[in-house]
N, C-alpha and C. Protein backbone atom coordinates (compact mmCIF):
# COMPACT_ATOMS: atom_id res chain seq x y z
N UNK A 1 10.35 -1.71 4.11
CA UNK A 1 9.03 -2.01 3.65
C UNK A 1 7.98 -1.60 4.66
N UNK A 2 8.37 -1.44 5.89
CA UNK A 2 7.29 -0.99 6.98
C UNK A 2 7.28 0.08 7.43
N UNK A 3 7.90 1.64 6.67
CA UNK A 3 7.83 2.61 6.50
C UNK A 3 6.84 3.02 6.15
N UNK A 4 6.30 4.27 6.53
CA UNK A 4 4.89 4.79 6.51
C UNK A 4 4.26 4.99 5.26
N UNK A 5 5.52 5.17 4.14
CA UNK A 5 5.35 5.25 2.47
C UNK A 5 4.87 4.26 1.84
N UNK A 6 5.02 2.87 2.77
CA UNK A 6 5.12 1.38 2.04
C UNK A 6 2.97 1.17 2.16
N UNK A 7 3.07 0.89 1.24
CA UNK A 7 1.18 0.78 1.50
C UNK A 7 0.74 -0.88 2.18
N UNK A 8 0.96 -0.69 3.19
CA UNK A 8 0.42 -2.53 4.06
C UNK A 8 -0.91 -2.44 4.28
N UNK A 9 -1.03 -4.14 3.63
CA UNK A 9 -2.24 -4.22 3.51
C UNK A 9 -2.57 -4.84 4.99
N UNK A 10 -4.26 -4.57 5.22
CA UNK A 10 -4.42 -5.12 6.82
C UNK A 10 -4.06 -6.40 7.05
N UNK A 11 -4.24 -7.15 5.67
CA UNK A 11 -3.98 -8.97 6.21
C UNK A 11 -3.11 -8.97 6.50
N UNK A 12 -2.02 -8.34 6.55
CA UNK A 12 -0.35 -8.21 6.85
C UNK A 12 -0.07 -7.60 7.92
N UNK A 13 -1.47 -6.98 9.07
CA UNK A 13 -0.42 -6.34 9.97
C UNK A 13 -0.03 -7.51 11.32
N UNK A 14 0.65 -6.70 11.98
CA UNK A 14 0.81 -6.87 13.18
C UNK A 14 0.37 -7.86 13.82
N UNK A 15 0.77 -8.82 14.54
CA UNK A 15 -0.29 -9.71 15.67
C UNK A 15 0.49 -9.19 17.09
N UNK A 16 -0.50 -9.24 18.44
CA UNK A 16 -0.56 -8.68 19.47
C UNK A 16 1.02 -8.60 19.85
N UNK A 17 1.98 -9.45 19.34
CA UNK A 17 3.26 -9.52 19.67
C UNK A 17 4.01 -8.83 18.60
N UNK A 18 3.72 -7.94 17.87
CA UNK A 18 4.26 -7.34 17.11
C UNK A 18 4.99 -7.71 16.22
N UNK A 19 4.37 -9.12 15.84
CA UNK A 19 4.75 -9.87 14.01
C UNK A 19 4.06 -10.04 13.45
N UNK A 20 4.78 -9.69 11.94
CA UNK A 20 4.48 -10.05 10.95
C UNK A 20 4.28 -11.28 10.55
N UNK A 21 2.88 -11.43 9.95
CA UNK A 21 2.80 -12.72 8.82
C UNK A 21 2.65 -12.00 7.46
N UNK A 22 3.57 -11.97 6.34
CA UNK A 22 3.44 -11.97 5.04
C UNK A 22 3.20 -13.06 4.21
N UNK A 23 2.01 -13.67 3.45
CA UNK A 23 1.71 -14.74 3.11
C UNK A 23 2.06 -14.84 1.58
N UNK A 24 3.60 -14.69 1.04
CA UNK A 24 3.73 -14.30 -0.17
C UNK A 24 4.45 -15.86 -0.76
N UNK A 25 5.47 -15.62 -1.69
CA UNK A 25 6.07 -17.37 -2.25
C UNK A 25 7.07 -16.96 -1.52
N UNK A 26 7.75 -18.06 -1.06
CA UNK A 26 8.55 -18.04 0.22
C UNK A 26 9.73 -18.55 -0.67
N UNK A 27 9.93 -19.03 -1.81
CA UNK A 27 11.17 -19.10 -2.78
C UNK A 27 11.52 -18.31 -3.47
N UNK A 28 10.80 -17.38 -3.60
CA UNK A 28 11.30 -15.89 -4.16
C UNK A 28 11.48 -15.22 -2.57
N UNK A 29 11.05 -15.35 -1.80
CA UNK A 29 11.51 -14.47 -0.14
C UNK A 29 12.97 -14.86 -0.06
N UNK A 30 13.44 -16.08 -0.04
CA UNK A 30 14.55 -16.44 -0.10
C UNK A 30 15.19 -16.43 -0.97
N UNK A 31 15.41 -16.09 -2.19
CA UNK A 31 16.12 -15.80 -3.33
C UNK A 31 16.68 -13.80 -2.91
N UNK A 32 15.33 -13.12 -2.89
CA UNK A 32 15.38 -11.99 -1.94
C UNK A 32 16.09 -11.61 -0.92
N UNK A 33 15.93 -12.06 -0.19
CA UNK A 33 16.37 -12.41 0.97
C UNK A 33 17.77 -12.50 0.99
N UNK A 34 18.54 -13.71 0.25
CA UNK A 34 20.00 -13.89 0.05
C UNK A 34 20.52 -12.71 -0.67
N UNK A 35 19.58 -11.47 -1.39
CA UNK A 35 20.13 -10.57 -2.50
C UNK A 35 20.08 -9.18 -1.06
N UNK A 36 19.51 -9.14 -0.39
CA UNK A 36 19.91 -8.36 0.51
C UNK A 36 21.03 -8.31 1.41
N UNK A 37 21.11 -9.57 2.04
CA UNK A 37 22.16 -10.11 2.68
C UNK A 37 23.53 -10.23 1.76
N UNK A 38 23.70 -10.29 0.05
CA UNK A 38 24.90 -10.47 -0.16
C UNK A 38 25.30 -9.44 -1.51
N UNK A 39 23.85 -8.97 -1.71
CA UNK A 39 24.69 -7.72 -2.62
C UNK A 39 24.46 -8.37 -4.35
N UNK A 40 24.42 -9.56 -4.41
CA UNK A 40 24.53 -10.59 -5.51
C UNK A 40 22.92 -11.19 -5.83
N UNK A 41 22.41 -11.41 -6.86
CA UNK A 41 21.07 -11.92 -7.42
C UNK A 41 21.27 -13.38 -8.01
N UNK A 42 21.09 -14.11 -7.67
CA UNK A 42 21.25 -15.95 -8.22
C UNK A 42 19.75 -16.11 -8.69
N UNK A 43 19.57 -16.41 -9.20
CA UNK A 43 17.97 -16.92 -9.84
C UNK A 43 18.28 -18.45 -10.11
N UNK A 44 17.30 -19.10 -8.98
CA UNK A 44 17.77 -20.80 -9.42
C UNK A 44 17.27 -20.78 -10.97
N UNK A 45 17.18 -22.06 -11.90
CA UNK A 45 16.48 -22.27 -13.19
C UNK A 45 15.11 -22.68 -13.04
N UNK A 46 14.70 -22.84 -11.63
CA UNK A 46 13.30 -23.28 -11.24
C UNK A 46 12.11 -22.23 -11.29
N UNK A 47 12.70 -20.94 -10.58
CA UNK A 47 12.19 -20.24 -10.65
C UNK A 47 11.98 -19.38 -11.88
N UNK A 48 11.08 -18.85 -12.60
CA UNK A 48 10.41 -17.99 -13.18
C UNK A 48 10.87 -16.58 -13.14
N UNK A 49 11.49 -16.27 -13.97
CA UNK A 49 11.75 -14.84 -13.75
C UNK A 49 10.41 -13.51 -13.58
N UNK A 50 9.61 -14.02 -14.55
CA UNK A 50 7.95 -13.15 -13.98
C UNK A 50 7.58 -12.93 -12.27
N UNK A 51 7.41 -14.54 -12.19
CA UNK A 51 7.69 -14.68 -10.94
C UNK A 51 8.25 -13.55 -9.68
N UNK A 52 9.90 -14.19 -9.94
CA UNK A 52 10.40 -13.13 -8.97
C UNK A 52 10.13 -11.88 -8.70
N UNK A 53 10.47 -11.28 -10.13
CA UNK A 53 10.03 -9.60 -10.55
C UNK A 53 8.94 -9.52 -9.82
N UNK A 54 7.62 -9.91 -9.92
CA UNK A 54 6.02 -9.93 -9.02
C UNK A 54 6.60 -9.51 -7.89
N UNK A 55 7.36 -10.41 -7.30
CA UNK A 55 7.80 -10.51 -5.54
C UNK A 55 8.61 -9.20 -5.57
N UNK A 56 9.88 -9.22 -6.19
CA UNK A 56 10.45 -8.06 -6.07
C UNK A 56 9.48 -6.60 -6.17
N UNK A 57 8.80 -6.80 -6.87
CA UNK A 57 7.67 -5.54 -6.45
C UNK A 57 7.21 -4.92 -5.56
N UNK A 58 6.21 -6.31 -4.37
CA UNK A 58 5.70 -6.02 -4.30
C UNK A 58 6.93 -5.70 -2.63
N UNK A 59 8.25 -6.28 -2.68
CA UNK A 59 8.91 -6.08 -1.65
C UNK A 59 9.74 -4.68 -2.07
N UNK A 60 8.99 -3.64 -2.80
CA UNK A 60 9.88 -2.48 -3.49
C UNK A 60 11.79 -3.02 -3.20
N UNK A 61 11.55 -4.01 -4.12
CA UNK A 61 12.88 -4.31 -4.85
C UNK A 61 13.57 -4.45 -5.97
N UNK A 62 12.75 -4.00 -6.84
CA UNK A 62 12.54 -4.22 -7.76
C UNK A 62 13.41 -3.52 -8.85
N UNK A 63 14.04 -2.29 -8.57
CA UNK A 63 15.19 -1.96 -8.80
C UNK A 63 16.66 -2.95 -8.66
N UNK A 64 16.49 -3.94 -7.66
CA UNK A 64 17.74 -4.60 -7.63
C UNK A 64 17.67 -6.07 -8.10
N UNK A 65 16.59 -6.27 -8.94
CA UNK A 65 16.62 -7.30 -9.54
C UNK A 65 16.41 -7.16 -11.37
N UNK A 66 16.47 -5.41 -11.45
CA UNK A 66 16.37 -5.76 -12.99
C UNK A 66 17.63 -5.52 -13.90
């Protein structure tokens, strides 16, 4: 995602120590998150499938969640 192709927005860059704050839903980050790490997509029943898809977007993932 922090490839020169990926379009970051300024609220997202860098702080002097060279992290990231992404201020996105942090229950779709972790739903994400576990689908990178295991290859597998779980969608609790809480979450919203619109939802996720949004996130998976905007984390060009969106291929591995449809």
């Amino acid at each position: 995602m922090f490839d020169k192709n990926w379009n970051l927005q300024t609220y997202n860059s860098a702080d002097d120590d060279g992290n990231y704050f992404i201020d996105r839903n942090p229950d779709c980050f972790a739903i994400l998150l576990d689908l990178l790490r295991t290859g597998e997509l779980y969608i609790p029943f809480n979450i919203p499938k619109k939802l996720l898809h949004r996130e998976a977007l905007f984390y060009g993932l969106l291929d591995n969640v449809l």
